[in-house]
C-alpha atoms as a PDB file:
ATOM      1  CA  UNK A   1     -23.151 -21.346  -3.863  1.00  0.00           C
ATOM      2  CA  UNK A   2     -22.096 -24.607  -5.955  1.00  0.00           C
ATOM      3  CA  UNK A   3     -18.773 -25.573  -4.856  1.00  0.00           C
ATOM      4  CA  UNK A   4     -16.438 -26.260  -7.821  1.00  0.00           C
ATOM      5  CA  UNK A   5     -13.789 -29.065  -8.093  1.00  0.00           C
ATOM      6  CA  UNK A   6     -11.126 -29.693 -10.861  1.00  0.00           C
ATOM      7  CA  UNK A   7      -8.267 -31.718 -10.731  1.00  0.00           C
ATOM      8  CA  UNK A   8      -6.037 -29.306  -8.349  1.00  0.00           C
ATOM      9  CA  UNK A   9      -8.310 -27.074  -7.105  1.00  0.00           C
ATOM     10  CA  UNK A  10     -11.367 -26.243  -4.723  1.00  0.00           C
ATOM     11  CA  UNK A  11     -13.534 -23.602  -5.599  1.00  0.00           C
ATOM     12  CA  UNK A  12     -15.509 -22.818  -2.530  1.00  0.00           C
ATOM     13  CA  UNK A  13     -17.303 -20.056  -0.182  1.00  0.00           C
ATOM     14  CA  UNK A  14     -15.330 -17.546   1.924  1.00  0.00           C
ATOM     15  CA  UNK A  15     -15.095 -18.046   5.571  1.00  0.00           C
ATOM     16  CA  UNK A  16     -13.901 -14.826   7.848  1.00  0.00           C
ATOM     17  CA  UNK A  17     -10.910 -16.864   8.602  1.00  0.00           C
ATOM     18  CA  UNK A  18      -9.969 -16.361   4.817  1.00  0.00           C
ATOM     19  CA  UNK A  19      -9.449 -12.318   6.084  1.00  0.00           C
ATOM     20  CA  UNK A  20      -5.636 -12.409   6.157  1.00  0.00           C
ATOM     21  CA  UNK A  21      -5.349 -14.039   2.792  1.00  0.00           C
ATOM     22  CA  UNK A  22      -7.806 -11.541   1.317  1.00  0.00           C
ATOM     23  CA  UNK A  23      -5.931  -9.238   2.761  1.00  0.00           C
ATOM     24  CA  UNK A  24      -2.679 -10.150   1.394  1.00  0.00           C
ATOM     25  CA  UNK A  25      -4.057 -10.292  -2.405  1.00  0.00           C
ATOM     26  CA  UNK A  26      -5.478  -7.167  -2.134  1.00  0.00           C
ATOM     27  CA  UNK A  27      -2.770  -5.313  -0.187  1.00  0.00           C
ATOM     28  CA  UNK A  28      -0.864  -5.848  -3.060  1.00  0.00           C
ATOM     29  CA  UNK A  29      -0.172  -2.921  -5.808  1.00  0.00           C
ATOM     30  CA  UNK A  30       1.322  -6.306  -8.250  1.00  0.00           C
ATOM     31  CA  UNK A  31      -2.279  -7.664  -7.862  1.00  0.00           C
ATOM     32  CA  UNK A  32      -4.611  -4.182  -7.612  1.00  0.00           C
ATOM     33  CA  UNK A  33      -3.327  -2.373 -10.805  1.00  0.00           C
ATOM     34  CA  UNK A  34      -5.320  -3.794 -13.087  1.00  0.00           C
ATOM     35  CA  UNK A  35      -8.541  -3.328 -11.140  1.00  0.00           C
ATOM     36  CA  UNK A  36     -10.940  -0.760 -11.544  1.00  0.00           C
ATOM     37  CA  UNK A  37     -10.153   2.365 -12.948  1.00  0.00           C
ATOM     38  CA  UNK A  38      -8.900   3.764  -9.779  1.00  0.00           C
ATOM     39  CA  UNK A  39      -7.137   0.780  -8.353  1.00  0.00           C
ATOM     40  CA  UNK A  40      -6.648   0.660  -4.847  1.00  0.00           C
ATOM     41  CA  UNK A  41      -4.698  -1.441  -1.898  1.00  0.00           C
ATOM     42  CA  UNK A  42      -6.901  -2.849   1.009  1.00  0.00           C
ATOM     43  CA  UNK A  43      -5.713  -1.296   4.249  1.00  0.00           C
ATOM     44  CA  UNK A  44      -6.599  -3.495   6.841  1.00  0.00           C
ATOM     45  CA  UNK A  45      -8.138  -6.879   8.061  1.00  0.00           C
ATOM     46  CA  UNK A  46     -11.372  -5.095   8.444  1.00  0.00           C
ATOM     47  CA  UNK A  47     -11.531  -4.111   4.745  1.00  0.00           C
ATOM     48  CA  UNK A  48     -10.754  -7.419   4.074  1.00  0.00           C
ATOM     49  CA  UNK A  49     -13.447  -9.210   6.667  1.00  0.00           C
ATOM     50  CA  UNK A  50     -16.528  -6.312   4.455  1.00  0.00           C
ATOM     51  CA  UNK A  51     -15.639  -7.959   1.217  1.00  0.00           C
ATOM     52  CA  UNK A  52     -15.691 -11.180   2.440  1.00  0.00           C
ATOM     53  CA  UNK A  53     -18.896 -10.430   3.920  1.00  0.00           C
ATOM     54  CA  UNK A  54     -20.285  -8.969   0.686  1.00  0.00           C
ATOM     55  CA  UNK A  55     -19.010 -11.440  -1.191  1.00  0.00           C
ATOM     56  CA  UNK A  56     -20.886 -14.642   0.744  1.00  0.00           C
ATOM     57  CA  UNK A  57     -24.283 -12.432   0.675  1.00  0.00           C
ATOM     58  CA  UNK A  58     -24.290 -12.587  -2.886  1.00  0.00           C
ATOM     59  CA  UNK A  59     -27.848 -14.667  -3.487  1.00  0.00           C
ATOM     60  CA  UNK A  60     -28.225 -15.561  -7.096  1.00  0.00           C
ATOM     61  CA  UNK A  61     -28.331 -19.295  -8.471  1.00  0.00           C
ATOM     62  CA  UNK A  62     -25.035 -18.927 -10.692  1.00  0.00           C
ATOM     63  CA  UNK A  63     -22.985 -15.577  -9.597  1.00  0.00           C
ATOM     64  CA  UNK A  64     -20.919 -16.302  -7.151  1.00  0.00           C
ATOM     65  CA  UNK A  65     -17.423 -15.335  -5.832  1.00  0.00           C
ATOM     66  CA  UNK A  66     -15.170 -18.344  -4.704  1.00  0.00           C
ATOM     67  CA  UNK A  67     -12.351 -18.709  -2.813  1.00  0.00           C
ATOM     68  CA  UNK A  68      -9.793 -20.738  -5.142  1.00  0.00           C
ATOM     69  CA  UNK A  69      -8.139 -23.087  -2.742  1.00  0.00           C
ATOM     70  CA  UNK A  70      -5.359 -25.860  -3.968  1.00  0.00           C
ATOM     71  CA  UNK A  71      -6.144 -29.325  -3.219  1.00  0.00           C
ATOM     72  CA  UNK A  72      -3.273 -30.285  -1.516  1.00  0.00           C
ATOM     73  CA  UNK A  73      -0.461 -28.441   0.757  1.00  0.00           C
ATOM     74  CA  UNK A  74       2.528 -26.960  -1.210  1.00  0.00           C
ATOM     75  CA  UNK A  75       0.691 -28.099  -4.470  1.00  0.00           C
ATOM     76  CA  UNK A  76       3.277 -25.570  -6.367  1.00  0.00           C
ATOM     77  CA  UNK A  77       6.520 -26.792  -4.796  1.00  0.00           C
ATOM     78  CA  UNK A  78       4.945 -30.735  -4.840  1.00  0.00           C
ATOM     79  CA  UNK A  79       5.961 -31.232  -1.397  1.00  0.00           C
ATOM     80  CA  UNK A  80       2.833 -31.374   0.543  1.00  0.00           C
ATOM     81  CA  UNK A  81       3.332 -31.294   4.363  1.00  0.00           C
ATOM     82  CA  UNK A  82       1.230 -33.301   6.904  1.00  0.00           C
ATOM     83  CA  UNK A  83      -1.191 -31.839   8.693  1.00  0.00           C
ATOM     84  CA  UNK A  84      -0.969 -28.668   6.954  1.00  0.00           C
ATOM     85  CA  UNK A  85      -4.154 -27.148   4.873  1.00  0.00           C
ATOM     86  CA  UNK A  86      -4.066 -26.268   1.599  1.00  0.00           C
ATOM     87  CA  UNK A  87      -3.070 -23.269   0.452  1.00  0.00           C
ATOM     88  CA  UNK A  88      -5.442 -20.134  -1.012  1.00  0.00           C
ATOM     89  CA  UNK A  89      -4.544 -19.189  -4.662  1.00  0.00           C
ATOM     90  CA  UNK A  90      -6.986 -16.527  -5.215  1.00  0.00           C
ATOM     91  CA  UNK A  91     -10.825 -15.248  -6.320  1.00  0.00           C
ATOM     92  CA  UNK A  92     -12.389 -16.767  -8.800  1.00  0.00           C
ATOM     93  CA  UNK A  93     -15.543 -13.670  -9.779  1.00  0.00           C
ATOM     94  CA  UNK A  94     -18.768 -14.954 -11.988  1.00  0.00           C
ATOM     95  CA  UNK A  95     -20.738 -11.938 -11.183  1.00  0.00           C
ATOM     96  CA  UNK A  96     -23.044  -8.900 -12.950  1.00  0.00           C
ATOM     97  CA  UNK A  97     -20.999  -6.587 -14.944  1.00  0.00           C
ATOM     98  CA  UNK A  98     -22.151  -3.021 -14.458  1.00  0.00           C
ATOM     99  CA  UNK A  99     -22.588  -0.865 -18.050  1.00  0.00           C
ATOM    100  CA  UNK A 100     -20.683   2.223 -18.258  1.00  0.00           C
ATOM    101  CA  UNK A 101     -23.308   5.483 -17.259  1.00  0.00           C
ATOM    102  CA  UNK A 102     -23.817   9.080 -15.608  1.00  0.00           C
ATOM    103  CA  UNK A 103     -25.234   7.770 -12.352  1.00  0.00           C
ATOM    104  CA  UNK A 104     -23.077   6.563  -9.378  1.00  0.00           C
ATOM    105  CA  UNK A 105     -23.551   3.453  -8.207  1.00  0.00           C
ATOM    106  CA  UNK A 106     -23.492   1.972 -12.100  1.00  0.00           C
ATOM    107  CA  UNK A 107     -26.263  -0.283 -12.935  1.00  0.00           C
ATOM    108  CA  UNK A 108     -26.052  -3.872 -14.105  1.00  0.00           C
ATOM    109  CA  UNK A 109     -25.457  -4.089 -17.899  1.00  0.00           C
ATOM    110  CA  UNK A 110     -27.286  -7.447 -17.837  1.00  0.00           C
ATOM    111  CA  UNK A 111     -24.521  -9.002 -19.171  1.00  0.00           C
ATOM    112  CA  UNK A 112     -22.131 -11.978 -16.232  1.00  0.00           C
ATOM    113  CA  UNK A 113     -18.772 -11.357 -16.468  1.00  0.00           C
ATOM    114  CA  UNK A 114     -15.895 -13.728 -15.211  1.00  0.00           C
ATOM    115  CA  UNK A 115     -12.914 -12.544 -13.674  1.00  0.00           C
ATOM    116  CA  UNK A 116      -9.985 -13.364 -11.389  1.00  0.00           C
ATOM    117  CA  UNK A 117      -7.569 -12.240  -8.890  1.00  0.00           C
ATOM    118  CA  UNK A 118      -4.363 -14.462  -7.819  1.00  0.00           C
ATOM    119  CA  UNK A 119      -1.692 -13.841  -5.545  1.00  0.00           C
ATOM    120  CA  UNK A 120       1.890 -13.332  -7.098  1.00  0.00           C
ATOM    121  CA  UNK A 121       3.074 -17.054  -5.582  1.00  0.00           C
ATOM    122  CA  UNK A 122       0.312 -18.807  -7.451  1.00  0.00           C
ATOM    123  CA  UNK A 123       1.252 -16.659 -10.653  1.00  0.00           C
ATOM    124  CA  UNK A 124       2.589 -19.166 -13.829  1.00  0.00           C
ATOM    125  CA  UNK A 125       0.865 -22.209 -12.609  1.00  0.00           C
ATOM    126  CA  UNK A 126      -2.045 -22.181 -14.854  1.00  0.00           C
ATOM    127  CA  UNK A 127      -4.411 -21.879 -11.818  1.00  0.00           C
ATOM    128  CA  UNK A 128      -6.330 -19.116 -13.346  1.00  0.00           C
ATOM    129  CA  UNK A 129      -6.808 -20.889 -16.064  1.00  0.00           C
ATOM    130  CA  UNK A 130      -8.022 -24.065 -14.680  1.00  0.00           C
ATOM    131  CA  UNK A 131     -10.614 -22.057 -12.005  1.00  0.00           C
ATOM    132  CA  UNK A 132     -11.884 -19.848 -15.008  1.00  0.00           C
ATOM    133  CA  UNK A 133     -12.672 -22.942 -17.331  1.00  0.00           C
ATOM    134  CA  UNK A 134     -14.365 -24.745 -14.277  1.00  0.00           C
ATOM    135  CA  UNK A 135     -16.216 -21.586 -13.621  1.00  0.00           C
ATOM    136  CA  UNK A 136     -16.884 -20.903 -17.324  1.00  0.00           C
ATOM    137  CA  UNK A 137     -18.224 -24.838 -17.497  1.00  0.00           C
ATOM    138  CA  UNK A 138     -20.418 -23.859 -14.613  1.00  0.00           C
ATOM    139  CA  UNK A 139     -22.242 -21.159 -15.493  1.00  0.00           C
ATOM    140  CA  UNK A 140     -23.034 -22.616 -19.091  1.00  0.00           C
ATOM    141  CA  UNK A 141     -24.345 -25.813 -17.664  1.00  0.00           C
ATOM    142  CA  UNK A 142     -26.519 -23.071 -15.354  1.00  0.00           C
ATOM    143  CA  UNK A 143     -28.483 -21.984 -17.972  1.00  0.00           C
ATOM    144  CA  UNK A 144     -26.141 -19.074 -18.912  1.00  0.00           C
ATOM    145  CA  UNK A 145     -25.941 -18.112 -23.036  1.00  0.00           C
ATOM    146  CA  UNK A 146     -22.899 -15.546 -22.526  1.00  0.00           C
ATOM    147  CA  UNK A 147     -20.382 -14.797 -20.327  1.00  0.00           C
ATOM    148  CA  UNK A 148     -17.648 -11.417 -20.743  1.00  0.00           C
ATOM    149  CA  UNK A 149     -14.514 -10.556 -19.848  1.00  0.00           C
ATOM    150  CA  UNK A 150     -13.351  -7.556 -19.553  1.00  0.00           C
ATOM    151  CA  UNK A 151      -9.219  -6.599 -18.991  1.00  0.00           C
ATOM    152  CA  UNK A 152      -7.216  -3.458 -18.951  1.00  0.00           C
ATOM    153  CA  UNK A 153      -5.588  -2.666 -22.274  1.00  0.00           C
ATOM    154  CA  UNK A 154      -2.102  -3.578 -20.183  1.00  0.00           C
ATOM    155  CA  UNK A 155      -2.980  -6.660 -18.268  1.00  0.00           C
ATOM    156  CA  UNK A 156      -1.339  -9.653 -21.235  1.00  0.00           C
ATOM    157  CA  UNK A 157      -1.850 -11.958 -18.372  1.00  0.00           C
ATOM    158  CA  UNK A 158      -5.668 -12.039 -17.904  1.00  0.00           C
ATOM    159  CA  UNK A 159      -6.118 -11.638 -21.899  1.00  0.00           C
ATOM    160  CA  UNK A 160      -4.027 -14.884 -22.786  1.00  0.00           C
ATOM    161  CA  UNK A 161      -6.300 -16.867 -19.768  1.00  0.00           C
ATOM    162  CA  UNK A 162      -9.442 -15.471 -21.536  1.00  0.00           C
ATOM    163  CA  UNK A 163      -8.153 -16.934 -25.059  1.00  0.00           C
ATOM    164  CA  UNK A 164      -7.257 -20.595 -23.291  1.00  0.00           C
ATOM    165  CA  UNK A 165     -10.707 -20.692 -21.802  1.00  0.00           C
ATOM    166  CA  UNK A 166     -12.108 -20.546 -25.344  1.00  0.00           C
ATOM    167  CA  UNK A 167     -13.739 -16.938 -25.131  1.00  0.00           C
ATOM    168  CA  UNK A 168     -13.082 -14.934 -28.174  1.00  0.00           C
ATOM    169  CA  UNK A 169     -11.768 -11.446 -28.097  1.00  0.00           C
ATOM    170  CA  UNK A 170     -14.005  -8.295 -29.720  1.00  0.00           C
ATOM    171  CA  UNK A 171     -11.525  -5.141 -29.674  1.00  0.00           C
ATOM    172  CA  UNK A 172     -11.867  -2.483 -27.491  1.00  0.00           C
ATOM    173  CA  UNK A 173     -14.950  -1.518 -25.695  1.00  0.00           C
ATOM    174  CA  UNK A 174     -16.574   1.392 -22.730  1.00  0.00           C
ATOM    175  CA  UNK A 175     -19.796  -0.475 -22.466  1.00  0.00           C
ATOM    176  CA  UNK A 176     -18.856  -1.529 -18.832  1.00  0.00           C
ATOM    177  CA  UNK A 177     -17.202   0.253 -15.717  1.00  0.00           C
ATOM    178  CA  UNK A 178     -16.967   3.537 -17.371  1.00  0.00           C
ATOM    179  CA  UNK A 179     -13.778   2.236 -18.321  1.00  0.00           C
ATOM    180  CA  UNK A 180     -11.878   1.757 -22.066  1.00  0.00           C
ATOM    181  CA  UNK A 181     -11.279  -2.412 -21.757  1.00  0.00           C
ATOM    182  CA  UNK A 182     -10.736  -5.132 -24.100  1.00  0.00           C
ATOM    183  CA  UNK A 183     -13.370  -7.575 -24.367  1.00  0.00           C
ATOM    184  CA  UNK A 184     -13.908 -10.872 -24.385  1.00  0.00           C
ATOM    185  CA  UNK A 185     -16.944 -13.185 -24.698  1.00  0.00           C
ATOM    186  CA  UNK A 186     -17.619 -16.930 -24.619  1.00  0.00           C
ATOM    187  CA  UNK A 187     -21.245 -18.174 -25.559  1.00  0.00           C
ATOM    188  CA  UNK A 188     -22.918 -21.620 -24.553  1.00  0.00           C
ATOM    189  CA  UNK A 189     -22.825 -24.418 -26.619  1.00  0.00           C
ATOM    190  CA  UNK A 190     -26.423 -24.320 -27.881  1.00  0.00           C
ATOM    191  CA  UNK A 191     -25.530 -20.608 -28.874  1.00  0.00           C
ATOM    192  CA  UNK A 192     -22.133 -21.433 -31.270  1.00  0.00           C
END
């Protein structure tokens, strides 16, 4: 996994000591609702240590799930502390989307998709923004031709971050996750 930089933040692997901050995103109904069709809260520091797992064993040159860490302490309130690490912000998801189908587990589509989950404190910062274009950079300069996005018809949030990363929105689809979503694509340079 390539470890990301941009001006405020470090996008990096997951460690098992991440658990109670993966915890606390996803134990959260504010962050969950928009994700999957059957959206869920994680229970317990053992759900949260599995994902992490699952996440790090991803092995692919340019998928990868990051943990989206600020660069310095208290980076919102601009009071960093001494000796105090750096806050998580969130996931930062460049990963196969699966395509919509009959058969349980869905299979890939083919198609990367880029996504991202932030906890409420790190909401109106433009952190989502700034991991997604870094991410978005990164998988172009991979070798990548097109990267998706793919939001509930509800989530505003995650649609107007799509738009400022440059990807251009296509209406309505179910091509992925069995799910109706609105979609939204961004192709490489060479491709424009």
């Amino acid at each position: 996994m390539k470890i990301l930089e941009t001006e405020r933040l470090i996008l990096r692997q997951w460690d098992l000591k991440d658990a109670g901050f993966v915890l606390d995103l996803y134990s959260r109904w504010k962050v969950q609702r928009f994700i999957g069709n059957h959206p869920q809260i994680m229970r317990d520091r053992v759900e949260a240590e599995e994902r992490i797992r699952a996440w790090r064993s991803m092995d692919h040159p340019v998928h990868a799930v990051w943990a989206v860490q600020l660069k310095a302490p208290n980076h919102v309130q601009g009071n960093a502390e001494r000796g105090k690490p750096a806050p998580l912000a969130g996931a930062l998801l460049l990963k196969s989307i699966p395509a919509s189908g009959e058969s349980l587990p869905l299979q890939p589509s083919g198609d990367t998709e880029i996504g991202w989950h932030f906890h409420p404190s790190y909401w109106g910062h433009g952190f989502a923004t700034e991991a997604a274009a870094a991410a978005l950079t990164h998988a172009f300069e991979s070798g990548l031709d097109k990267v998706v996005a793919v939001t509930a018809p509800a989530n505003a949030a995650s649609q107007k971050v799509c738009l400022r990363i440059g990807m251009v929105h296509r209406g309505q689809t179910d091509r992925y996750y069995n799910a109706v979503c609105e979609l939204f694509e961004a192709q490489a340079p060479h491709q424009r």
